[in-house]
Protein backbone atom coordinates (compact mmCIF):
# COMPACT_ATOMS: atom_id res chain seq x y z
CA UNK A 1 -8.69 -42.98 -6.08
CA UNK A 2 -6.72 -43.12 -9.52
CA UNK A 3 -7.32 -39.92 -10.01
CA UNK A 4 -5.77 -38.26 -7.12
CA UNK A 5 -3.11 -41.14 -7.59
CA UNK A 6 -2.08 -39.44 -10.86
CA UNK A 7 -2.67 -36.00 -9.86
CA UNK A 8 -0.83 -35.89 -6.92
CA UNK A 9 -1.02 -32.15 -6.21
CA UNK A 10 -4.65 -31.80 -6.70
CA UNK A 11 -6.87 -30.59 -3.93
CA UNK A 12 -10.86 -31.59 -3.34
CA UNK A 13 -11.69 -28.49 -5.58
CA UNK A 14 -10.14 -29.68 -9.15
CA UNK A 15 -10.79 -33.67 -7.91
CA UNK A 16 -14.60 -33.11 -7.75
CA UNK A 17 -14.26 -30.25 -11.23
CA UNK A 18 -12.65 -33.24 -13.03
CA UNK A 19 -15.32 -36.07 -11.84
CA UNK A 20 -18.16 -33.70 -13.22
CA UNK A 21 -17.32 -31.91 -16.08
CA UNK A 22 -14.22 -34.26 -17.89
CA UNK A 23 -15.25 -37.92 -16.56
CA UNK A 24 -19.23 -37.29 -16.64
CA UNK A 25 -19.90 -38.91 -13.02
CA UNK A 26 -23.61 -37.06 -12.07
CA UNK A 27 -22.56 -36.55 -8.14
CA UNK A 28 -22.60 -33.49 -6.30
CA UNK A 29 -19.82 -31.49 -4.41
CA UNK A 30 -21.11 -33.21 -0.48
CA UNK A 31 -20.87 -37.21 -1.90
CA UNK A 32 -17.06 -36.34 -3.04
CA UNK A 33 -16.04 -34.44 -0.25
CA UNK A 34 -17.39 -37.94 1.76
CA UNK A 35 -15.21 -40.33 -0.49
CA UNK A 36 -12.61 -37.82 -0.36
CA UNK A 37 -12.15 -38.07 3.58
CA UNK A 38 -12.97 -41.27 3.61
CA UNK A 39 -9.78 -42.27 1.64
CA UNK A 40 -8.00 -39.83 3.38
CA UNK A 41 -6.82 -37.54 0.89
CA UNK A 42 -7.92 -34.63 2.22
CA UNK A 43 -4.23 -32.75 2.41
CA UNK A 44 -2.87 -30.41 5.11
CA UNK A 45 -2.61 -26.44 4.48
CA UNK A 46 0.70 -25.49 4.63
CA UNK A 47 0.25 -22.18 7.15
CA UNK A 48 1.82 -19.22 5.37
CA UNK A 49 5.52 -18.38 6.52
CA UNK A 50 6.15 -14.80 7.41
CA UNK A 51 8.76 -12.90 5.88
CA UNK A 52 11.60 -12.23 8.56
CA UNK A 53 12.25 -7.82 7.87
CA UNK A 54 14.78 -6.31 9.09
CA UNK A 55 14.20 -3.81 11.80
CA UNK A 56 14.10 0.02 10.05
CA UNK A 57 16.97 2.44 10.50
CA UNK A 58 15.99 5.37 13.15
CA UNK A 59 14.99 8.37 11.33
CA UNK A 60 17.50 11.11 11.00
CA UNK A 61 17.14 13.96 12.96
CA UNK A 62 18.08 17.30 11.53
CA UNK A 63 20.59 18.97 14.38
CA UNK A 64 20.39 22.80 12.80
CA UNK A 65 17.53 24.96 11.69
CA UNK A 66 16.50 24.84 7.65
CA UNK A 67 18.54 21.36 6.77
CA UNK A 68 15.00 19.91 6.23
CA UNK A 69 11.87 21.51 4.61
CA UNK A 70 9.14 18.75 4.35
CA UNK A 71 6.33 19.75 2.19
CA UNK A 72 2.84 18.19 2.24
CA UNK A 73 -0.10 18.31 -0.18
CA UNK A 74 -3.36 18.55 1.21
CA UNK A 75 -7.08 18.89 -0.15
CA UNK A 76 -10.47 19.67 0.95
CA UNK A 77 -13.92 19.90 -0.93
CA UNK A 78 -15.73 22.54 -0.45
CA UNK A 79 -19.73 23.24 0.11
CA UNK A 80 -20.23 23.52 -3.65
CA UNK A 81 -18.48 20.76 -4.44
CA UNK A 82 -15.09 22.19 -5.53
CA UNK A 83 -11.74 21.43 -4.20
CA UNK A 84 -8.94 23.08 -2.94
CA UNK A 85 -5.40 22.70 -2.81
CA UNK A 86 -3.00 23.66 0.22
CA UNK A 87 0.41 22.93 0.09
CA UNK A 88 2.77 23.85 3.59
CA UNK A 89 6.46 23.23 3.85
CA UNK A 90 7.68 23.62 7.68
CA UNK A 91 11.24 23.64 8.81
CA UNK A 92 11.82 20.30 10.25
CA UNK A 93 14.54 21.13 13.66
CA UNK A 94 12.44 23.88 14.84
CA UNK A 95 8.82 22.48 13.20
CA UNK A 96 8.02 26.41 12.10
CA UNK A 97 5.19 26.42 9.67
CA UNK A 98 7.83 28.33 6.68
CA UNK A 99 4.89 29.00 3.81
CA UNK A 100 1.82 27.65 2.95
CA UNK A 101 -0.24 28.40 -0.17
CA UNK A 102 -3.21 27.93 -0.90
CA UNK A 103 -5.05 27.21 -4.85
CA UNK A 104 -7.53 25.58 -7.33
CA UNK A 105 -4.49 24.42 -8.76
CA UNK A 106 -0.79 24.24 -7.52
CA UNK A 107 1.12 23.13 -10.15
CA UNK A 108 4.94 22.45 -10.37
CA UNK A 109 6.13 25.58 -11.75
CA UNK A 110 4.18 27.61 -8.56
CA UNK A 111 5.56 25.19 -6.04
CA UNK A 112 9.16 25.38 -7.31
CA UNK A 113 8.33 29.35 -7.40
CA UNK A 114 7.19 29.13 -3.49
CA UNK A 115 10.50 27.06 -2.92
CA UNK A 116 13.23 29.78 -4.24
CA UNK A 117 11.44 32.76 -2.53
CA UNK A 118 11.56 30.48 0.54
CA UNK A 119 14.90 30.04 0.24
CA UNK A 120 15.56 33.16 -0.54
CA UNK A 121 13.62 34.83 2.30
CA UNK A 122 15.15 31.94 4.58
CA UNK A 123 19.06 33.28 3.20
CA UNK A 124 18.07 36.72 3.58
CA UNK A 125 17.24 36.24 7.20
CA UNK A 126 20.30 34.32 7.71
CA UNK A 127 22.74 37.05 6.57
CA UNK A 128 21.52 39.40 9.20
């Protein structure tokens, strides 16, 4: 009882940790949990409180063809135990599959290499 008197903001756990192993009482975990009800110490969980969010702005959608290019990494193991890469960029108003390649290996300098001949192919098609 003078225990949980001075430790105010200890729980059954540390209570019956403290009886055993820093006073030397020989008691098991069920005979304190009964003295520990009994007094009525036992304290109330405080439920967690949910974080109010605020509601997510509506994606943008593009209104003309190539304002948006998303890309998307993909991989797949094969049979030997290898994997490949795949990489596809589509144009996001009329969701046209624009390039995809297709590697061991795709590192930056072949993606940003698939990018400008995209956009190049994509202005060359627009001047005519």
């Amino acid at each position: 009882m003078r225990l949980t008197h001075d430790q105010r903001n200890w729980g059954f756990g540390p209570c019956c940790l403290c009886l055993r192993n820093v006073k030397g009482f020989r008691c098991n975990h069920k005979r304190v949990w009964r003295g520990y009800r009994e007094f009525e110490l036992n304290r109330r969980v405080e439920p967690k409180r949910r974080i109010v969010r605020d509601k997510p702005a509506p994606l943008a959608v593009p209104d003309t063809i190539d304002r948006t290019w998303p890309m998307d990494f993909m991989h797949e193991r094969l049979g030997t135990g290898g994997t490949y890469r795949l990489l596809h960029i589509i144009d996001d108003f009329s969701r046209q599959g624009l390039a995809i390649e297709a590697d061991f290996s795709l590192p930056s300098e072949r993606v940003i290499r698939v990018l400008d001949q995209l956009m190049a192919r994509q202005a060359a098609s627009a001047t005519r």
